[in-house]
C-alpha atoms as a PDB file:
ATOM      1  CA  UNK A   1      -3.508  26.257  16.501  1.00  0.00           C
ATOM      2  CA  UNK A   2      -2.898  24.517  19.725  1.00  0.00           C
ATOM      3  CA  UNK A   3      -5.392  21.955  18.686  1.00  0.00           C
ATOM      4  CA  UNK A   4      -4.103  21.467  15.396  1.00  0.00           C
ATOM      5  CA  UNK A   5      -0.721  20.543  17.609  1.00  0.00           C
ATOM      6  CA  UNK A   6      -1.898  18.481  19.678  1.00  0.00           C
ATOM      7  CA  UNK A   7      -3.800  16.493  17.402  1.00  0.00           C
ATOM      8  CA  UNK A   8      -1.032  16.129  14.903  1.00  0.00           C
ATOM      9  CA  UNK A   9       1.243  15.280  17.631  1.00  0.00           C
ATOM     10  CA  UNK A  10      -1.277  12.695  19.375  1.00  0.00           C
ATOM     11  CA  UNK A  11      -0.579  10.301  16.320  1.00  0.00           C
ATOM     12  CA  UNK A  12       2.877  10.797  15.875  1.00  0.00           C
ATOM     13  CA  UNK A  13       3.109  12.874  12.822  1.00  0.00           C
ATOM     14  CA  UNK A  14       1.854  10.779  10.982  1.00  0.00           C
ATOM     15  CA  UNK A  15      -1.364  12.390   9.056  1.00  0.00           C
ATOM     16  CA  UNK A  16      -1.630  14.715   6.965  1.00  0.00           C
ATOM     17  CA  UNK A  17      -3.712  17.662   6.984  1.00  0.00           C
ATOM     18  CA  UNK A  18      -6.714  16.094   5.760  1.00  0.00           C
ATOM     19  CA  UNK A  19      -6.621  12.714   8.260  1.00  0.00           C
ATOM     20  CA  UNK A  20      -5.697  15.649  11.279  1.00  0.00           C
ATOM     21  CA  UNK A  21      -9.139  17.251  10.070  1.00  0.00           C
ATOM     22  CA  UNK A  22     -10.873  14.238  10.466  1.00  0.00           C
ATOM     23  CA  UNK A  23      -9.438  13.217  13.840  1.00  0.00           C
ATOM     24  CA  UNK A  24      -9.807  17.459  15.344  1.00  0.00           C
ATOM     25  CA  UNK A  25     -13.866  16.308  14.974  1.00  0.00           C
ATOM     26  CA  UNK A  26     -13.843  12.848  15.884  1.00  0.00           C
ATOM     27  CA  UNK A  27     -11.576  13.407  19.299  1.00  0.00           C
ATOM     28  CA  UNK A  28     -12.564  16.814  19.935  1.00  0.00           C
ATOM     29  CA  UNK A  29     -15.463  17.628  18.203  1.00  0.00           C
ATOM     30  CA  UNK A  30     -14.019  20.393  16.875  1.00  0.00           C
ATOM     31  CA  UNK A  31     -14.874  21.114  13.150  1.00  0.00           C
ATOM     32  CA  UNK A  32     -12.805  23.296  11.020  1.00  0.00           C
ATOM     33  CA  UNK A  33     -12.396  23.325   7.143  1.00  0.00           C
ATOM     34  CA  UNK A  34      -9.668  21.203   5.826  1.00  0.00           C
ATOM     35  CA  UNK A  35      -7.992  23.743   3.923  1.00  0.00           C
ATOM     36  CA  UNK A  36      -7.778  25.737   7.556  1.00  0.00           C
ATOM     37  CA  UNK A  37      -5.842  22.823   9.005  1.00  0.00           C
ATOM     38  CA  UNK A  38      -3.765  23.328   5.979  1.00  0.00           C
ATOM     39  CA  UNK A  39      -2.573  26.556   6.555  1.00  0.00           C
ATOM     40  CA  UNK A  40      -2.291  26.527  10.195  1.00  0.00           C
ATOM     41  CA  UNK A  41      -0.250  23.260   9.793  1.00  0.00           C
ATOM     42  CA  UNK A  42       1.850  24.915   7.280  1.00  0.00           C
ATOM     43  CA  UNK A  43       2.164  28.265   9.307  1.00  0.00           C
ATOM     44  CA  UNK A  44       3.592  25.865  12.500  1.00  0.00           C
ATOM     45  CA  UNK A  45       5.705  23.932   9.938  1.00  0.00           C
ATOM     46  CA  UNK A  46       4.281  20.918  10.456  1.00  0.00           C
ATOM     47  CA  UNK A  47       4.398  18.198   7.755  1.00  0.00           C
ATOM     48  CA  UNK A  48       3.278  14.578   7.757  1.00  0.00           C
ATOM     49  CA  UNK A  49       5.988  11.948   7.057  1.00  0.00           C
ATOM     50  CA  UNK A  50       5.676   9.766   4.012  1.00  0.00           C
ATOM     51  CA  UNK A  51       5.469   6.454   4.301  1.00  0.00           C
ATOM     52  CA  UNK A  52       7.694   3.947   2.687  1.00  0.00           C
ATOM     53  CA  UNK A  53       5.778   2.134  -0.260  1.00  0.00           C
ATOM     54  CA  UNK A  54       5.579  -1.583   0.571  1.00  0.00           C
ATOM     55  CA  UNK A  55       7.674  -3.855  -2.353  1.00  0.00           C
ATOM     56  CA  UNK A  56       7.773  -7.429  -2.487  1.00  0.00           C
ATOM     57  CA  UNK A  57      11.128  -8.395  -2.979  1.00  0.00           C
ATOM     58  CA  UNK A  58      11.337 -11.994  -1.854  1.00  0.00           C
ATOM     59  CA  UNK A  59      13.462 -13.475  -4.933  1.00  0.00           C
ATOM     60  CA  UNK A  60      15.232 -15.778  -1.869  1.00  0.00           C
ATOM     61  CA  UNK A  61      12.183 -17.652  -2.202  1.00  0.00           C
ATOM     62  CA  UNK A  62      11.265 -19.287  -5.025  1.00  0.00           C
ATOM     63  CA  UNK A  63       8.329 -20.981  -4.233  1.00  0.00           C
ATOM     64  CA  UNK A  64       6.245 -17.970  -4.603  1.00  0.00           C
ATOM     65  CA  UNK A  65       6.675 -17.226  -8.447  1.00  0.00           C
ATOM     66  CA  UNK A  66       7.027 -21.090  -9.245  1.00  0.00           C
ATOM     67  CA  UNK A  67       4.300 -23.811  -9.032  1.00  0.00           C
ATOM     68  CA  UNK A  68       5.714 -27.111  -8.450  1.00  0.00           C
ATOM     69  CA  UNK A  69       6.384 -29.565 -11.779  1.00  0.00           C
ATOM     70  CA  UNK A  70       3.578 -32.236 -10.948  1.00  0.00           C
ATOM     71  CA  UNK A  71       3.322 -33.700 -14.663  1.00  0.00           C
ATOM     72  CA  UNK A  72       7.024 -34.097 -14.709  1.00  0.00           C
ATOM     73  CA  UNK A  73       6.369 -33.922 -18.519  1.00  0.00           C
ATOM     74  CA  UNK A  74       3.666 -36.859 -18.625  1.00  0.00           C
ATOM     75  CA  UNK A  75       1.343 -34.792 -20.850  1.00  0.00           C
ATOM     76  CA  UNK A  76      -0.422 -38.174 -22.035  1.00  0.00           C
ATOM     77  CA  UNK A  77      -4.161 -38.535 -19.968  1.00  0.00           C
ATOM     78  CA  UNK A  78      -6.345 -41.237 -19.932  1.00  0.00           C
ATOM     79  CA  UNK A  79      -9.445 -39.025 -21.048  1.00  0.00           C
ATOM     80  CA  UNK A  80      -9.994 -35.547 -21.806  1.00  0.00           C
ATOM     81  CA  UNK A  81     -10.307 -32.875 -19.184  1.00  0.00           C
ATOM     82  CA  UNK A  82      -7.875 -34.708 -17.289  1.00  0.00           C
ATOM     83  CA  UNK A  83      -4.828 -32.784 -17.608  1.00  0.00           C
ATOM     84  CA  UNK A  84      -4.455 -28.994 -18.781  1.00  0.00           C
ATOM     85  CA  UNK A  85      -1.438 -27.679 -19.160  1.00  0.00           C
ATOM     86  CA  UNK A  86      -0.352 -23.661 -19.797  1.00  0.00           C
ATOM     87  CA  UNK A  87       2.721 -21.813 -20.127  1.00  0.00           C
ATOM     88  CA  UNK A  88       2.343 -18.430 -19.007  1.00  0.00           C
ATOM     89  CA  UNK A  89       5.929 -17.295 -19.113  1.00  0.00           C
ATOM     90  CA  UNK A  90       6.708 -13.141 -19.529  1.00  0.00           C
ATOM     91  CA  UNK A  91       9.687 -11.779 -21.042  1.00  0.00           C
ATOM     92  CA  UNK A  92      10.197  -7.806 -21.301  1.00  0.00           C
ATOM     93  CA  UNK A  93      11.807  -6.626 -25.017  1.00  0.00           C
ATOM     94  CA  UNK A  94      12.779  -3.314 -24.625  1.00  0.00           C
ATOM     95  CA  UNK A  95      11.022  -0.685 -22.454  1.00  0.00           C
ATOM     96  CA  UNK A  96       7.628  -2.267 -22.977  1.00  0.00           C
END
C-alpha cells in the first residue's frame, strides 16, 4: 500500500490506476497486477484527477477559419489550371 502512495503521490495525483501500475515497475521494479493497484487505490481513497479536455475557442481571431480573398472576384484566367476556386461553406439545419 505504501508503495501504491508513494507512487501516486510522486506524480501529483495525476494517474490513474493503470499509469500508477506502470510507473510501481518502471521506478521500483515492483510488479503487481493492475486490477491490485485498483483496489488498494480505492481502499486508500485515492482517485486520479480528470483532466480538462482541451477546446479551441479562438473566435477573436479570425484568421484561423478564413483564408484571405486573393482573387478579389477576378475569376477570369489566362489558361486553364490557372485559377481554382471552391466554396466549402457549412451550415447546420437542425440537430444534424
Amino acid at each position: 500500500m505504501q508503495l501504491v502512495r508513494n507512487t501516486f503521490e510522486r506524480y501529483n495525483g495525476v494517474y490513474g490506476y493503470r499509469q500508477v501500475q506502470l510507473f510501481l515497475y518502471q521506478d521500483k521494479g515492483a510488479w503487481m497486477n493492475h486490477k491490485k493497484v485498483l483496489r488498494l487505490m480505492q481502499k486508500m481513497g485515492l482517485r486520479s484527477r480528470a483532466r480538462r479536455k482541451y477546446r479551441c475557442n479562438r473566435t477573436w481571431n479570425n484568421g484561423d477559419r478564413a483564408v484571405r480573398n486573393i482573387l478579389n472576384r477576378r475569376f477570369h484566367a489566362g489558361a486553364p489550371n490557372q485559377k481554382w476556386v471552391t466554396d466549402i461553406t457549412q451550415y447546420r439545419v437542425g440537430d444534424t
